[in-house]
Protein backbone atom coordinates (compact mmCIF):
# COMPACT_ATOMS: atom_id res chain seq x y z
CA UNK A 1 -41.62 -32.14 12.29
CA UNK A 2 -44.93 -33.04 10.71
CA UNK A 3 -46.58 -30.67 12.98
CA UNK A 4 -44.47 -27.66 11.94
CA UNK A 5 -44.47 -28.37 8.59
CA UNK A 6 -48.49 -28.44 8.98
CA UNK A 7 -48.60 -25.12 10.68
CA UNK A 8 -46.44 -23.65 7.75
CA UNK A 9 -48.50 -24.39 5.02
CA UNK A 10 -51.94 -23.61 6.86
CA UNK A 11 -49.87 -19.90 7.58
CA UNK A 12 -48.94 -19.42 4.04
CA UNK A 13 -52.58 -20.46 3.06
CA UNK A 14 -53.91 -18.76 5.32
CA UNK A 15 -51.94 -15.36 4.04
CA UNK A 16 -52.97 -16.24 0.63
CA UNK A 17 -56.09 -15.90 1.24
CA UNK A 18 -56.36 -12.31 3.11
CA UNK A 19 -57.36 -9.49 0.84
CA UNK A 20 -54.76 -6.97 -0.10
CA UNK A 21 -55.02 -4.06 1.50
CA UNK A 22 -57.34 -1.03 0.06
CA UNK A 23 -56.33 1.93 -0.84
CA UNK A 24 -57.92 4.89 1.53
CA UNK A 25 -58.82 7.76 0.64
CA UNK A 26 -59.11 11.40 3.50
CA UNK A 27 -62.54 13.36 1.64
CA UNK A 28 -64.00 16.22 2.04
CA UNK A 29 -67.09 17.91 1.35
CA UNK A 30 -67.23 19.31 -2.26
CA UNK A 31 -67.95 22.94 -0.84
CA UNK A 32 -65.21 22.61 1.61
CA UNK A 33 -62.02 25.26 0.04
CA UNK A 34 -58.97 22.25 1.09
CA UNK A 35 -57.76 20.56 -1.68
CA UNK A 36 -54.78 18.63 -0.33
CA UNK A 37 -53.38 17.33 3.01
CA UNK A 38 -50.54 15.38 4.39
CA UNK A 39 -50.97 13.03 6.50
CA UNK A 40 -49.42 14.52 9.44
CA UNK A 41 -52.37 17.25 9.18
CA UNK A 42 -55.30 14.43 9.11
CA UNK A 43 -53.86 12.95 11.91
CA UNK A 44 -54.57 16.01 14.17
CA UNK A 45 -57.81 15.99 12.89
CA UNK A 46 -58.41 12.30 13.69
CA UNK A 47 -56.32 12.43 17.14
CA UNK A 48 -58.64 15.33 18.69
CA UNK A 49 -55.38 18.11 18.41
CA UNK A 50 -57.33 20.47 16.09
CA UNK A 51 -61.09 21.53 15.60
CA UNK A 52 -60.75 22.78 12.21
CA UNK A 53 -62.23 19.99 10.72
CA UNK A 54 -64.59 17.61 12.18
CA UNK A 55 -63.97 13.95 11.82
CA UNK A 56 -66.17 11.41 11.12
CA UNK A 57 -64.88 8.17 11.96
CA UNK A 58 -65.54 4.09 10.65
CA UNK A 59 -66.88 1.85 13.15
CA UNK A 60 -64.53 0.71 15.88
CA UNK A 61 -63.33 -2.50 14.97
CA UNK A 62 -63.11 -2.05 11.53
CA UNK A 63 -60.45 -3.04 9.44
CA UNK A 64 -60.57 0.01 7.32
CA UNK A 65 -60.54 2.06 10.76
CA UNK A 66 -57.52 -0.29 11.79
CA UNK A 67 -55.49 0.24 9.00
CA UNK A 68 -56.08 4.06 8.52
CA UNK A 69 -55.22 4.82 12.73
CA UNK A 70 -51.68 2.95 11.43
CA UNK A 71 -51.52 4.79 8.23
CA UNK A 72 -52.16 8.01 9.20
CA UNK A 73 -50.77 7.99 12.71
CA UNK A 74 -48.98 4.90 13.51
CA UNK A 75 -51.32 4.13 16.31
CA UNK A 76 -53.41 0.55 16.71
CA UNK A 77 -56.83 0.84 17.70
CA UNK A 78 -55.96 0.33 21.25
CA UNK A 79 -53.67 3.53 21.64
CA UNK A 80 -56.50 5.56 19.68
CA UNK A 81 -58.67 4.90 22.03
CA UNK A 82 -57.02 5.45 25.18
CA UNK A 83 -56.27 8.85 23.26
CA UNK A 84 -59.94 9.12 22.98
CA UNK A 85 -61.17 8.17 26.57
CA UNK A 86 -58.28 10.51 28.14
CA UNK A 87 -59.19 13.66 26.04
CA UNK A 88 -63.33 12.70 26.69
CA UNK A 89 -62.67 12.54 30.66
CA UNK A 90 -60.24 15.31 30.50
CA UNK A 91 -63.05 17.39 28.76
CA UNK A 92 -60.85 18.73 25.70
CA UNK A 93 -62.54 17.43 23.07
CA UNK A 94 -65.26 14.95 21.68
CA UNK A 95 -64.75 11.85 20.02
CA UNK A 96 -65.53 11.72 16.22
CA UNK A 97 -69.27 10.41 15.21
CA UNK A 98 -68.85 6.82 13.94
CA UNK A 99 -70.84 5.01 11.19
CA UNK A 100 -70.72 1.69 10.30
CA UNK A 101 -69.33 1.76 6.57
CA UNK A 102 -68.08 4.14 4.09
CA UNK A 103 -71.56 4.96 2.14
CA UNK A 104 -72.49 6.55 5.67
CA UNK A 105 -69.00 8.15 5.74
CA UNK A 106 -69.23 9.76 2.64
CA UNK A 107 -72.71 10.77 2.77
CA UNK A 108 -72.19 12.51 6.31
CA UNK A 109 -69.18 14.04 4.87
CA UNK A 110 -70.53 15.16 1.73
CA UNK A 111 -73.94 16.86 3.77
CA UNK A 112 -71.17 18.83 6.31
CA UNK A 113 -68.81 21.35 4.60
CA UNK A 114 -66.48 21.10 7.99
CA UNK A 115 -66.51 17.54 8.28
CA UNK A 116 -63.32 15.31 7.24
CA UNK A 117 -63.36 11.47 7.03
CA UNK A 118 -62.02 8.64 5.23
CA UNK A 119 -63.16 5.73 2.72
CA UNK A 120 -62.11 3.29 0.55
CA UNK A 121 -60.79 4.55 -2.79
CA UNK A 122 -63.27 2.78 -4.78
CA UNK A 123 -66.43 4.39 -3.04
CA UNK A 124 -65.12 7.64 -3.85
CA UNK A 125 -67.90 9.58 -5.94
CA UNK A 126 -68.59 12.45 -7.18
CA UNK A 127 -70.16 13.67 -4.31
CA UNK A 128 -67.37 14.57 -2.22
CA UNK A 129 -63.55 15.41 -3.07
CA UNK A 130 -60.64 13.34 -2.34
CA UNK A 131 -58.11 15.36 -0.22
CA UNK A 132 -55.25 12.79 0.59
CA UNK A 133 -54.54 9.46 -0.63
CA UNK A 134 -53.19 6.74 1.79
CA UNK A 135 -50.75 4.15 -0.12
């Protein structure tokens, strides 16, 4: 009894202390024309189904990158990338570049009117423009 009772309280500590989730933000370059998206749409951008845009991705591993795959698409990082590595051997399409936070993100996607990515609402600046909002 003691033992579950233990492993109770370290779980509810232990969710305690986890941040709450961020709010993410799809941007786009400010000379890019979009000015909203759903979801559904960044997905195919994300997924390698359309070449419209071109993504630029977190680093793999990333909780941001985690929780933006389920967001957006309902996929874990381990369905992403077997999307990823079938489409790469298949030859349809590249993966998207990665970079390792979302200062890189943003600054990529502000220098590339095509390119799409996403960041954390509260790195947003004024140097790109927010196209969809993730809850």
């Amino acid at each position: 009894m003691k033992k579950i009772l233990s492993a109770l309280i370290l779980a509810a500590l232990g969710g305690a202390l986890l941040p709450a989730s961020a709010e993410i933000v799809v941007i786009v370059s400010k000379q890019n024309p979009a000015t909203r998206m759903f979801s559904e749409q960044a997905s195919q951008f994300f997924l390698g189904k359309s070449n419209l845009f071109t993504p630029v991705d977190q680093a793999d591993g990333s909780p941001i990158r985690n929780e933006f795959y389920k967001k957006v698409a309902d996929k874990d990082a381990a369905q992403v990338k077997a999307l990823w590595s079938k489409l790469v051997f298949t030859g349809k399409a590249t993966p998207p570049k990665e970079y390792p936070n979302s200062a890189d993100v943003k600054k990529a996607v502000a220098a590339d009117p095509k390119a799409i990515g996403y960041i954390d609402k509260s790195a947003v600046d004024d140097t790109v423009k927010v196209i969809l909002t993730l809850p």
